[in-house]
C-alpha atoms as a PDB file:
ATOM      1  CA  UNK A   1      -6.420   7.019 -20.038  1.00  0.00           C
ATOM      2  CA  UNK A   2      -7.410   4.137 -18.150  1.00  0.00           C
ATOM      3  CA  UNK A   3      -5.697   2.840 -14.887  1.00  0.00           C
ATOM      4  CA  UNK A   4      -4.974  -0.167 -14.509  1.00  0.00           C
ATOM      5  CA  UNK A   5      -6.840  -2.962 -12.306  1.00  0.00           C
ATOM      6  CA  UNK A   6      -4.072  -3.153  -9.986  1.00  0.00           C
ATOM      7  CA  UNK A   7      -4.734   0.564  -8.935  1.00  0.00           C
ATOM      8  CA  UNK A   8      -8.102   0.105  -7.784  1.00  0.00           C
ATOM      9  CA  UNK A   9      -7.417  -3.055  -6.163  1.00  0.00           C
ATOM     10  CA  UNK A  10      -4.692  -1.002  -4.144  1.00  0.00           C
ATOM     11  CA  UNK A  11      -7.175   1.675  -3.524  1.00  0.00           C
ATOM     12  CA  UNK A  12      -9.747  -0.570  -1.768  1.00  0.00           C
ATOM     13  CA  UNK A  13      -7.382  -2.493   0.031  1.00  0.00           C
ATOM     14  CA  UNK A  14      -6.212   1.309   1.568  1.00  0.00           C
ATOM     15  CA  UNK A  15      -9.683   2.059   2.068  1.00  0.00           C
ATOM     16  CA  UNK A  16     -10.128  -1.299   4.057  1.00  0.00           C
ATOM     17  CA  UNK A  17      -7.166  -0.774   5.601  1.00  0.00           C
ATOM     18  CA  UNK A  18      -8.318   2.644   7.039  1.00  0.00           C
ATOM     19  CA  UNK A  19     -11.783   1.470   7.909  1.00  0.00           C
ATOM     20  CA  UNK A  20     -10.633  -1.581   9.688  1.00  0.00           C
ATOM     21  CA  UNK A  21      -8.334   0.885  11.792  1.00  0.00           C
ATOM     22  CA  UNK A  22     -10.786   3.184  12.287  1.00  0.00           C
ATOM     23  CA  UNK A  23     -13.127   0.668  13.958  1.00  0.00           C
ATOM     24  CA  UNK A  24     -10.495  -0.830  15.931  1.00  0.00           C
ATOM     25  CA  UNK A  25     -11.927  -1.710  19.769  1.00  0.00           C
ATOM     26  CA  UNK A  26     -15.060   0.044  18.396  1.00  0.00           C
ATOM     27  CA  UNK A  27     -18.220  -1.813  19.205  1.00  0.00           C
ATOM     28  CA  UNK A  28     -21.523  -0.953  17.363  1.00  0.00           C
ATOM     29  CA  UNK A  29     -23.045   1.003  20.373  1.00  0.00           C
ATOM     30  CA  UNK A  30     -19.941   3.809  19.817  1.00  0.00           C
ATOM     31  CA  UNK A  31     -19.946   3.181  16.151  1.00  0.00           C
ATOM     32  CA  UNK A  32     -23.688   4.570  16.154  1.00  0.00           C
ATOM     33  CA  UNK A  33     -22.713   7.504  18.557  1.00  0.00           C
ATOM     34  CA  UNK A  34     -20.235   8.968  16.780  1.00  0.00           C
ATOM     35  CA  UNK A  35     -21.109  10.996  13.652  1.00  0.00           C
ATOM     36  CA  UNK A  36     -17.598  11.907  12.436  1.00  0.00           C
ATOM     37  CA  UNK A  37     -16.723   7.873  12.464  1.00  0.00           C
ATOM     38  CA  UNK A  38     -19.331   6.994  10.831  1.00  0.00           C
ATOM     39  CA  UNK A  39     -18.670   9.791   7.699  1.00  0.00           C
ATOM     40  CA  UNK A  40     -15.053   8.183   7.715  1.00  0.00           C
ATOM     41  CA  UNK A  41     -16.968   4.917   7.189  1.00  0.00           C
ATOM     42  CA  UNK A  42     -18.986   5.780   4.497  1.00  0.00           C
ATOM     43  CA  UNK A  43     -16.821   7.762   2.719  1.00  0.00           C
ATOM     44  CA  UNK A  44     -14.628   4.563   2.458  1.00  0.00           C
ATOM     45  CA  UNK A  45     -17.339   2.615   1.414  1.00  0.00           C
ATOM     46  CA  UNK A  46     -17.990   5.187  -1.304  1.00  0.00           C
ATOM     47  CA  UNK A  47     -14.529   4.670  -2.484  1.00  0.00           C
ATOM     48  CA  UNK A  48     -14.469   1.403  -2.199  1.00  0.00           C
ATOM     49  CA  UNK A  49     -17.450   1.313  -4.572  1.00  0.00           C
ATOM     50  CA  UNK A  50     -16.621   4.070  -7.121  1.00  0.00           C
ATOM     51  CA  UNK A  51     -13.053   1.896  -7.776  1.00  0.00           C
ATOM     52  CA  UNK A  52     -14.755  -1.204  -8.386  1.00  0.00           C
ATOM     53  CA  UNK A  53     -16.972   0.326 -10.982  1.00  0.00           C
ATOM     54  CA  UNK A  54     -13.695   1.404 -12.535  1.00  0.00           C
ATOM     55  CA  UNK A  55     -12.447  -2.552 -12.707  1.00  0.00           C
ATOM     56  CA  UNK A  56     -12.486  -4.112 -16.504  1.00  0.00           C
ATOM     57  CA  UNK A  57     -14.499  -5.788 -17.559  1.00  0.00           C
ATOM     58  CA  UNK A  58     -11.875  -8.752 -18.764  1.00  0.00           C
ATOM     59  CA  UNK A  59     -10.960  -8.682 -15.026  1.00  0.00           C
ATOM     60  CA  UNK A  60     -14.232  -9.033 -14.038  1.00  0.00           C
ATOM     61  CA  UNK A  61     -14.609 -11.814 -15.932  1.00  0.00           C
ATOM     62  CA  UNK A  62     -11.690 -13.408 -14.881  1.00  0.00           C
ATOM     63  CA  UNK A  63     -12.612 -13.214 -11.521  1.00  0.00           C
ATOM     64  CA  UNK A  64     -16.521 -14.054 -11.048  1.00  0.00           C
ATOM     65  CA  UNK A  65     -16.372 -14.576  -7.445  1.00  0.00           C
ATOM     66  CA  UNK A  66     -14.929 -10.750  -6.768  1.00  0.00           C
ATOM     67  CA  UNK A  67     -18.166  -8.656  -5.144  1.00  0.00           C
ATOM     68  CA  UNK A  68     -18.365  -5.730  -7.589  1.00  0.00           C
ATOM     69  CA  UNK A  69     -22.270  -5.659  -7.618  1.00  0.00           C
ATOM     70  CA  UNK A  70     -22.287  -5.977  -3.972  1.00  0.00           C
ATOM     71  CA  UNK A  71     -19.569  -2.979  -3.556  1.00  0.00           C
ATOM     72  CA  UNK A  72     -21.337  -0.785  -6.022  1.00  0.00           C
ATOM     73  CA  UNK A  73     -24.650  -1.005  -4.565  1.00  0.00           C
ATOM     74  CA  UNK A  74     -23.417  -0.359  -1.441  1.00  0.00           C
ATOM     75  CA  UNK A  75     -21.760   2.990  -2.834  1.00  0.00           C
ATOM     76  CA  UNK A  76     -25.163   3.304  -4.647  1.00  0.00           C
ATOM     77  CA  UNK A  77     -27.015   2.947  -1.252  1.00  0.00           C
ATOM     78  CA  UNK A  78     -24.886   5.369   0.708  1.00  0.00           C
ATOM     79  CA  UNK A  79     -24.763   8.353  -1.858  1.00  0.00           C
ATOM     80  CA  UNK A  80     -28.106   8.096  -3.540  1.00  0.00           C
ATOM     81  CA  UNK A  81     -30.590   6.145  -0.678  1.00  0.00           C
ATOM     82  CA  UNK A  82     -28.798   7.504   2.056  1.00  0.00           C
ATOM     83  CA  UNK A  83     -31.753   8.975   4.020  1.00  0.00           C
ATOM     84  CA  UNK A  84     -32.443   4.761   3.886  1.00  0.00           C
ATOM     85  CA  UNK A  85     -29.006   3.656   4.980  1.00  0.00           C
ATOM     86  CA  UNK A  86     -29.032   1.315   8.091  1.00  0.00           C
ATOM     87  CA  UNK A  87     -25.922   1.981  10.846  1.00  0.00           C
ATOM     88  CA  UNK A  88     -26.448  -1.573  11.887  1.00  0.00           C
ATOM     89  CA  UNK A  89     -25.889  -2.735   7.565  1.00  0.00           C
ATOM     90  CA  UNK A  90     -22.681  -0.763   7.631  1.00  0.00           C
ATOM     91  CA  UNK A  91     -21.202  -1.910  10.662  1.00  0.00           C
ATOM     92  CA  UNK A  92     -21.871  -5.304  10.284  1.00  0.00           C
ATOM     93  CA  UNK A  93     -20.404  -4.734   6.536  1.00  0.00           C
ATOM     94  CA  UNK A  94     -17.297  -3.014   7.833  1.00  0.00           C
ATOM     95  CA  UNK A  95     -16.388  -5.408  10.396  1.00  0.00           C
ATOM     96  CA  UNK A  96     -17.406  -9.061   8.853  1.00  0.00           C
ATOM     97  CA  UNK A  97     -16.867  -8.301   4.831  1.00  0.00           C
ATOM     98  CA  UNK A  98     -14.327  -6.213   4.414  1.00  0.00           C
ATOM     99  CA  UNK A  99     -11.718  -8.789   5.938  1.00  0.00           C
ATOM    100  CA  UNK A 100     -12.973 -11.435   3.511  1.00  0.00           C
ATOM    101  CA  UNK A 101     -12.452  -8.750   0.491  1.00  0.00           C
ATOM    102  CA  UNK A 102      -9.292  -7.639   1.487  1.00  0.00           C
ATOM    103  CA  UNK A 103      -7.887 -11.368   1.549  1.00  0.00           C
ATOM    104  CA  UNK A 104      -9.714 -11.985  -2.150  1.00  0.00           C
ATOM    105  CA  UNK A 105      -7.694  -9.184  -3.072  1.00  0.00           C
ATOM    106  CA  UNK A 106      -4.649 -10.313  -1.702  1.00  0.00           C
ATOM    107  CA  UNK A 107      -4.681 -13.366  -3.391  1.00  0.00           C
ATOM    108  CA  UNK A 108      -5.398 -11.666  -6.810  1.00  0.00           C
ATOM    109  CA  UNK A 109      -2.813  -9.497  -6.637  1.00  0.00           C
ATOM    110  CA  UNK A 110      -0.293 -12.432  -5.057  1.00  0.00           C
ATOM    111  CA  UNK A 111      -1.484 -14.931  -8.225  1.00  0.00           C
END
């Protein structure tokens, strides 16, 4: 059976939430220090990623502006490429995009 859209969006705004509080008063230099923070990260991003793939196609439609070939590849760098994946990418990512895709979210879900 298929979920609905509504899960998923909920299920990448949690994973935002988590990595926004996870990087909270972390700059880029700790960020790339710590291993464990940056598996939290990714793992996130994986989510993040996997759920989008799960969105319908109607919705995607309906909403042309909504990153899903962004978020996937990103999933698709971090699982399959990730001997290629750059720290710098992901924090940058984390910290700048994720805001902006948790407010598009928002105001899907508010509409």
């Amino acid at each position: 059976m298929k979920k609905d859209n509504l899960v998923y969006l909920n299920d990448i705004l949690d994973c935002i939430v988590k990595v926004d509080s996870y990087l909270k008063n972390v700059d880029y230099a700790k960020f790339n220090r710590n291993e464990l923070l940056q598996d939290a990260i990714f793992r996130n991003f994986e989510v993040i990623g996997e759920a989008t793939s799960r969105l319908s196609d109607e919705f995607l439609e309906k909403h042309p502006n909504f990153p899903a070939h962004k978020a996937k590849g990103m999933r698709n760098w971090i699982i399959h490429g990730y001997e290629q994946v750059k720290l710098p990418v992901i924090f940058k990512t984390a910290k700048e995009d994720l805001p902006k895709l948790q407010e598009q979210i928002k105001k899907i879900i508010n509409s």
